[in-house]
C-alpha atoms as a PDB file:
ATOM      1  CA  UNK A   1     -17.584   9.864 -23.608  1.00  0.00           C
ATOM      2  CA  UNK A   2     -15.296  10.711 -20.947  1.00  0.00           C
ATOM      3  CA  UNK A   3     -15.524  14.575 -19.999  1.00  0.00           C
ATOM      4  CA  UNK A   4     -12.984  16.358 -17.757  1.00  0.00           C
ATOM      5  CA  UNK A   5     -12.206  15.287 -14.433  1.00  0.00           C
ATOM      6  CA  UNK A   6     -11.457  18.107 -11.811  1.00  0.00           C
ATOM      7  CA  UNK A   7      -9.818  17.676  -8.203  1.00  0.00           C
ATOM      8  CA  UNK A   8     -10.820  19.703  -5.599  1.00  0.00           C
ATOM      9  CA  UNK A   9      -7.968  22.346  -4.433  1.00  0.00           C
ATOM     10  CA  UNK A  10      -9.189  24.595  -1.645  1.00  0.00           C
ATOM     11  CA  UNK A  11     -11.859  26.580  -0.347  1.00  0.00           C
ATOM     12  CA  UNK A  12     -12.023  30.639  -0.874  1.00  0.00           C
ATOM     13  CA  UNK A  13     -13.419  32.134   2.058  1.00  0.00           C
ATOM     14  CA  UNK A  14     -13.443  35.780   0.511  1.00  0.00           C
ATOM     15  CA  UNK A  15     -15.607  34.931  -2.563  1.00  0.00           C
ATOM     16  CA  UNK A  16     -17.600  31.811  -1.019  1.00  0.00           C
ATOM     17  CA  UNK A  17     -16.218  29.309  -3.712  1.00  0.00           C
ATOM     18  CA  UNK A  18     -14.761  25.980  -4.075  1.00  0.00           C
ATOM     19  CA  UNK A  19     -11.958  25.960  -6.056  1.00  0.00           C
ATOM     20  CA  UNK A  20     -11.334  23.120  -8.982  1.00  0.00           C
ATOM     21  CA  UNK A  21      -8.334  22.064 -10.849  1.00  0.00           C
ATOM     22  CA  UNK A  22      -8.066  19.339 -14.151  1.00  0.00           C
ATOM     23  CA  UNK A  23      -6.279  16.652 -13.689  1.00  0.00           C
ATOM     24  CA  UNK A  24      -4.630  16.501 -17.022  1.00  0.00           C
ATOM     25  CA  UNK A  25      -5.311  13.178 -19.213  1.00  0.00           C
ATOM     26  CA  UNK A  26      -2.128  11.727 -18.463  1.00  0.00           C
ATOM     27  CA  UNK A  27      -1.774  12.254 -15.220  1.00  0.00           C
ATOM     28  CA  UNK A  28      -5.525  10.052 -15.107  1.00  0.00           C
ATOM     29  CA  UNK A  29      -3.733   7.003 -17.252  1.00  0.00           C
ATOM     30  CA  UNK A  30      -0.514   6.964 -15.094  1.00  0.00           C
ATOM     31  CA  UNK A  31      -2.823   7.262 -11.639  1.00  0.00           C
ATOM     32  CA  UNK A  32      -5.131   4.218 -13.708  1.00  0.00           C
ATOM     33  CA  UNK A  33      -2.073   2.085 -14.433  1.00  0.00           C
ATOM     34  CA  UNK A  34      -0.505   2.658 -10.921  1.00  0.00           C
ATOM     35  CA  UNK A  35      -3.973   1.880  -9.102  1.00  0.00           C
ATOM     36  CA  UNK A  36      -4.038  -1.573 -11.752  1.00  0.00           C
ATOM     37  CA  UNK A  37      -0.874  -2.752 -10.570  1.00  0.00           C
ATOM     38  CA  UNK A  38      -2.065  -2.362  -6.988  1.00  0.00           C
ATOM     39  CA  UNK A  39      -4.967  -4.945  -7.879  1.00  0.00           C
ATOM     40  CA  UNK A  40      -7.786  -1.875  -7.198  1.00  0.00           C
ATOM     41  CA  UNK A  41     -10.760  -3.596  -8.454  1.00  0.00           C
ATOM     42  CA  UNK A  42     -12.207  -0.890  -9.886  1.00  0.00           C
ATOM     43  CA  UNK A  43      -9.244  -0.572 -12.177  1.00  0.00           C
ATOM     44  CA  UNK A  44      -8.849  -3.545 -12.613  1.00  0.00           C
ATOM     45  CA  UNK A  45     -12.893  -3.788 -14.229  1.00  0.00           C
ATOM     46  CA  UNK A  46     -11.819  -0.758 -16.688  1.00  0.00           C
ATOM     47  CA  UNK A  47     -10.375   2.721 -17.251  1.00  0.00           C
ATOM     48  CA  UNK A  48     -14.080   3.714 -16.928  1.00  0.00           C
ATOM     49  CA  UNK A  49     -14.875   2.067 -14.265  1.00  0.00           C
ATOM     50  CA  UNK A  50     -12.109   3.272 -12.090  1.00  0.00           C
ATOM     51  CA  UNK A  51     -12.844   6.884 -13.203  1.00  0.00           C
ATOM     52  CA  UNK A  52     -16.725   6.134 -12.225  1.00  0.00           C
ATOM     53  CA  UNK A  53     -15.510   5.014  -8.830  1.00  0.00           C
ATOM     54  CA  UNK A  54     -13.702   8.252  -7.985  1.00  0.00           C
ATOM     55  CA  UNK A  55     -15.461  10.403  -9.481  1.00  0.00           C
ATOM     56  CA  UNK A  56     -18.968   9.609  -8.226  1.00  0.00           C
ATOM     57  CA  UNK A  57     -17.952   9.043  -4.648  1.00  0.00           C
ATOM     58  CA  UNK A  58     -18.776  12.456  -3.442  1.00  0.00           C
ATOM     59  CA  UNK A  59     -14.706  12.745  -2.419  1.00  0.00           C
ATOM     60  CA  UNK A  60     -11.720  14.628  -4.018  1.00  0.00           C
ATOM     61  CA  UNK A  61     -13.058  14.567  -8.123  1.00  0.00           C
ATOM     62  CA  UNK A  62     -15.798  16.184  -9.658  1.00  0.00           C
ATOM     63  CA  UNK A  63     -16.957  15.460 -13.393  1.00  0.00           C
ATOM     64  CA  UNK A  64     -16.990  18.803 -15.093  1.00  0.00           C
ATOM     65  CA  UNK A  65     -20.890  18.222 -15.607  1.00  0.00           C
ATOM     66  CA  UNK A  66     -21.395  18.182 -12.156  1.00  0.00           C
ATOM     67  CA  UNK A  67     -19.742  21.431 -10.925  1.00  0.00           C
ATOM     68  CA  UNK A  68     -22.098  23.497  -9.241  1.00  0.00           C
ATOM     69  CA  UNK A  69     -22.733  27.487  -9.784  1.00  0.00           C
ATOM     70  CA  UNK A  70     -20.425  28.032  -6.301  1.00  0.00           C
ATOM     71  CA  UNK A  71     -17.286  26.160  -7.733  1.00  0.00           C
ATOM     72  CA  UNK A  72     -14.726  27.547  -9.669  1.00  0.00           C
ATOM     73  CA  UNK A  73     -12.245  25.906 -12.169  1.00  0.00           C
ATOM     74  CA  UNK A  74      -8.817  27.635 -12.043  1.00  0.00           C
ATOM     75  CA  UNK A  75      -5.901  26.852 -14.587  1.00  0.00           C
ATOM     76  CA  UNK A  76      -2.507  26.675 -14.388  1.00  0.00           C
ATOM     77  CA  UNK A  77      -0.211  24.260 -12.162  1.00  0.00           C
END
């Protein structure tokens, strides 16, 4: 199972945290289908795979299982 996938917003230099946003399920099929008309590979392979790609390359996304005790989710828009 797929958990939630968060994309780094900014840094908070008063409180020492990272600050995380979700990327809404949606918004992850739409950026999927765009990135599969493109020819990505990785999309192309799978929704999965594409999601494994981003997610694991240390960039932008975070898993929510891997958020670390200095990262912060925050919701809204």
């Amino acid at each position: 199972m797929i958990t939630a996938i968060y994309r780094f917003e900014r840094f908070d230099p008063a409180t020492n945290t990272e600050l995380w946003r979700r990327i809404p399920r949606w918004k992850l099929r739409l950026m999927w289908l765009q990135a599969w008309l493109k020819r990505d590979k990785s999309a192309r392979i799978s929704y999965g795979a594409w999601l494994y790609a981003n997610a694991s390359g240390g960039g932008q996304w975070l898993a929510a299982d891997m958020l670390d005790w200095n990262q912060e989710v925050i919701d809204g828009r």
